[in-house]
C-alpha atoms as a PDB file:
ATOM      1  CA  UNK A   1       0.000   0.000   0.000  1.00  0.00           C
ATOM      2  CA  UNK A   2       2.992   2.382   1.052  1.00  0.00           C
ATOM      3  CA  UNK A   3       4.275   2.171  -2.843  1.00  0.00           C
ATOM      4  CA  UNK A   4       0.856   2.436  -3.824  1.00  0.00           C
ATOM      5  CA  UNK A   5       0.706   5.792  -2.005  1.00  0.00           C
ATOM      6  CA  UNK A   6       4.119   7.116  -3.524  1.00  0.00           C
ATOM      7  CA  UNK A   7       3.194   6.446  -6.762  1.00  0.00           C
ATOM      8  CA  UNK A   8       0.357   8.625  -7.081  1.00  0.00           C
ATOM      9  CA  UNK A   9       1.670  11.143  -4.624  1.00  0.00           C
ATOM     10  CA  UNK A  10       4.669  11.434  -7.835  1.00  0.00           C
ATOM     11  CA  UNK A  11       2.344  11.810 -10.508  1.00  0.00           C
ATOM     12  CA  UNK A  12       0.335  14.256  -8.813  1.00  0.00           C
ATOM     13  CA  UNK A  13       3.393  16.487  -7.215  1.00  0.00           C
ATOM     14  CA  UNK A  14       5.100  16.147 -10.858  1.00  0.00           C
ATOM     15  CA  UNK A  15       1.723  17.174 -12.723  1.00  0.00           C
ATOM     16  CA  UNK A  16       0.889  19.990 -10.388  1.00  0.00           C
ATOM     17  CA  UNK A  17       3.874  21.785  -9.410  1.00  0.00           C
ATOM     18  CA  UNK A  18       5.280  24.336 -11.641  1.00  0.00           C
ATOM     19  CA  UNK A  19       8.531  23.581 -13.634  1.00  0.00           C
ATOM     20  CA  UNK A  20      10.718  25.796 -16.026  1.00  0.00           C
ATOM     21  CA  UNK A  21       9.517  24.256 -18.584  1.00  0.00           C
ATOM     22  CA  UNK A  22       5.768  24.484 -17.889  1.00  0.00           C
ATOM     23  CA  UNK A  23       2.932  26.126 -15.213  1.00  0.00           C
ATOM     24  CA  UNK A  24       1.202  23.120 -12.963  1.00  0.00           C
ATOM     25  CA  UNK A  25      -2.070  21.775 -14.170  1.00  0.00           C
ATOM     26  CA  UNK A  26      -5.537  22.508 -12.398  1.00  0.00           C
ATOM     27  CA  UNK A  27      -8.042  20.552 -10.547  1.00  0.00           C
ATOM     28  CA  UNK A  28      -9.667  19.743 -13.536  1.00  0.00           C
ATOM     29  CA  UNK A  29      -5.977  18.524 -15.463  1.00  0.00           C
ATOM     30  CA  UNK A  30      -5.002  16.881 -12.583  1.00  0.00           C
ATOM     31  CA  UNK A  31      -8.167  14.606 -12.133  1.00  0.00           C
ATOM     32  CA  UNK A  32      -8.594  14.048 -15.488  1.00  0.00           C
ATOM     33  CA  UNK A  33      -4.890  12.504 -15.894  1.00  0.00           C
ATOM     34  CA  UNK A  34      -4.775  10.816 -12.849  1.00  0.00           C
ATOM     35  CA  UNK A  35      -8.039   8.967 -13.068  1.00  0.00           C
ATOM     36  CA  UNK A  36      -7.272   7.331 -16.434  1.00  0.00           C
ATOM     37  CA  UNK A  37      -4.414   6.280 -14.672  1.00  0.00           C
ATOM     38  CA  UNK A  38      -6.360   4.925 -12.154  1.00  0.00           C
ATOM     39  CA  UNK A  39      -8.907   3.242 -14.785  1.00  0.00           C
ATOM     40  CA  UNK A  40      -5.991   1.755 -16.876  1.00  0.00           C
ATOM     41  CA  UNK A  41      -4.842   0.354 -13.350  1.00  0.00           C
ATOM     42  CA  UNK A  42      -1.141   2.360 -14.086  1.00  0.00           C
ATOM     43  CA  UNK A  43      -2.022   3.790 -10.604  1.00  0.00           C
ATOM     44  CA  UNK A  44      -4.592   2.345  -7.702  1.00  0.00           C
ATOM     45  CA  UNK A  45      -7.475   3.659  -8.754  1.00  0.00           C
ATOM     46  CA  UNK A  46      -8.819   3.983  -4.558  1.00  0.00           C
ATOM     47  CA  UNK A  47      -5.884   6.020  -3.877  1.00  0.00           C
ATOM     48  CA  UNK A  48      -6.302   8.191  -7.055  1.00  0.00           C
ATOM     49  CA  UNK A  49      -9.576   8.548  -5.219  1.00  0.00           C
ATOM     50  CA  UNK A  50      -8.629   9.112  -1.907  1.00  0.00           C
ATOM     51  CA  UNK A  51      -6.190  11.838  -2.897  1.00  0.00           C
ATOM     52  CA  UNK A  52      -8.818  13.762  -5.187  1.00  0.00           C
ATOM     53  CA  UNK A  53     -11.265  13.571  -2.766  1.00  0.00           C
ATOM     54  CA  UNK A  54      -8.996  15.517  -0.193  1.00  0.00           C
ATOM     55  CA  UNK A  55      -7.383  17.368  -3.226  1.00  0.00           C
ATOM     56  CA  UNK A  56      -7.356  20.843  -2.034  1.00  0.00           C
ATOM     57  CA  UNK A  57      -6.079  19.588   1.363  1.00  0.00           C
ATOM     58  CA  UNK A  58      -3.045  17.968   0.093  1.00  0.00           C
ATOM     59  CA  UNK A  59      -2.881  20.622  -2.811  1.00  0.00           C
ATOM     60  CA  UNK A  60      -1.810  22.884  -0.056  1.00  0.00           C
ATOM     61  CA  UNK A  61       0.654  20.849   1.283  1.00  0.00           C
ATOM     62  CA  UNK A  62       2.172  20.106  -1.582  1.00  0.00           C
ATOM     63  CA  UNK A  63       2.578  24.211  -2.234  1.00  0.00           C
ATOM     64  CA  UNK A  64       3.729  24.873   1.330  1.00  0.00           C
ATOM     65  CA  UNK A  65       6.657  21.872   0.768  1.00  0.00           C
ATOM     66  CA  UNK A  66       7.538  23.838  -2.983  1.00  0.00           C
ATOM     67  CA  UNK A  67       7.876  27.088  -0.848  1.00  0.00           C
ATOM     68  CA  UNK A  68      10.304  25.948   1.565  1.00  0.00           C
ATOM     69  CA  UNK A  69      12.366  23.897  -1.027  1.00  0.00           C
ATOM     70  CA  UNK A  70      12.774  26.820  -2.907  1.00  0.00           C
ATOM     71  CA  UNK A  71      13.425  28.580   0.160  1.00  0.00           C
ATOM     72  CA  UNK A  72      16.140  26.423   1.065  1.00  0.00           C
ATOM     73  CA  UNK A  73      17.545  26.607  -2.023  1.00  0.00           C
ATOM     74  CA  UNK A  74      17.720  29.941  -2.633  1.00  0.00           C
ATOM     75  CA  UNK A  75      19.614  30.238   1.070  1.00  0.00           C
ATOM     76  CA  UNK A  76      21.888  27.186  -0.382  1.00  0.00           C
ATOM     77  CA  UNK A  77      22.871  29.377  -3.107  1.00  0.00           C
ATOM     78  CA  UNK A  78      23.399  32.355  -1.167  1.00  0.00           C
ATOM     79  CA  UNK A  79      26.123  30.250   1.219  1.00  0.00           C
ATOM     80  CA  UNK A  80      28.046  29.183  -2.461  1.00  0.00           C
ATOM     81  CA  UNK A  81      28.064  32.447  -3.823  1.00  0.00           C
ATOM     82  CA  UNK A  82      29.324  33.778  -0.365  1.00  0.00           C
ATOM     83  CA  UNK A  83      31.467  31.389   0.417  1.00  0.00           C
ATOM     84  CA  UNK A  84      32.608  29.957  -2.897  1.00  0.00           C
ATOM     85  CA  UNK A  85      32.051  32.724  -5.826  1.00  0.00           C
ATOM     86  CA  UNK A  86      29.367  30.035  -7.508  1.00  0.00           C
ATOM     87  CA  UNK A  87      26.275  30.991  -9.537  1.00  0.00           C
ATOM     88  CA  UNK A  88      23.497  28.481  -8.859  1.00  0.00           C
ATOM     89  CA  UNK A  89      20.837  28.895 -11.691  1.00  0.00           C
ATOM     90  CA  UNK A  90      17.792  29.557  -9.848  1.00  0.00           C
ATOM     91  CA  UNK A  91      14.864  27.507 -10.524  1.00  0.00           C
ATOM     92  CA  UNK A  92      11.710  29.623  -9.864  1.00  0.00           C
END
């Protein structure tokens, strides 16, 4: 059940945060993909349907954790710049 868990926690932290490359998908997205994941049994369809039924709940948890990595990363690139003259390319 635990791997269960992670696997559709990935999909939908991958799918919904923002990346360089791309903004995060909506509600609407989200379920969408994850459900015909669920459906083509790719992911367990009862803990796609856990996780959308307490979507906005973990939705914020998920943006709180993106805050404070990029949080912590921006004060990890402060310390090699100080401390070591690197550039780290910043993410956000």
């Amino acid at each position: 059940l635990g791997s269960r868990i992670l696997q559709v926690a990935d999909v939908f932290t991958a799918i919904t945060e923002d990346r360089p490359y791309r903004g995060g998908m909506d509600f609407e997205q989200t379920t969408k993909v994850l459900r015909q994941l669920g459906d083509s049994n790719k992911l367990d369809p009862i803990v796609v349907e856990v996780l959308i039924e307490r979507y906005d709940e973990i939705n914020e948890l998920r943006c709180k954790g993106q805050t404070q990595a990029l949080e912590h990363f921006s004060n990890y690139s402060k310390v090699l710049y100080n401390k070591y003259g690197i550039v780290a390319k910043d993410v956000s």
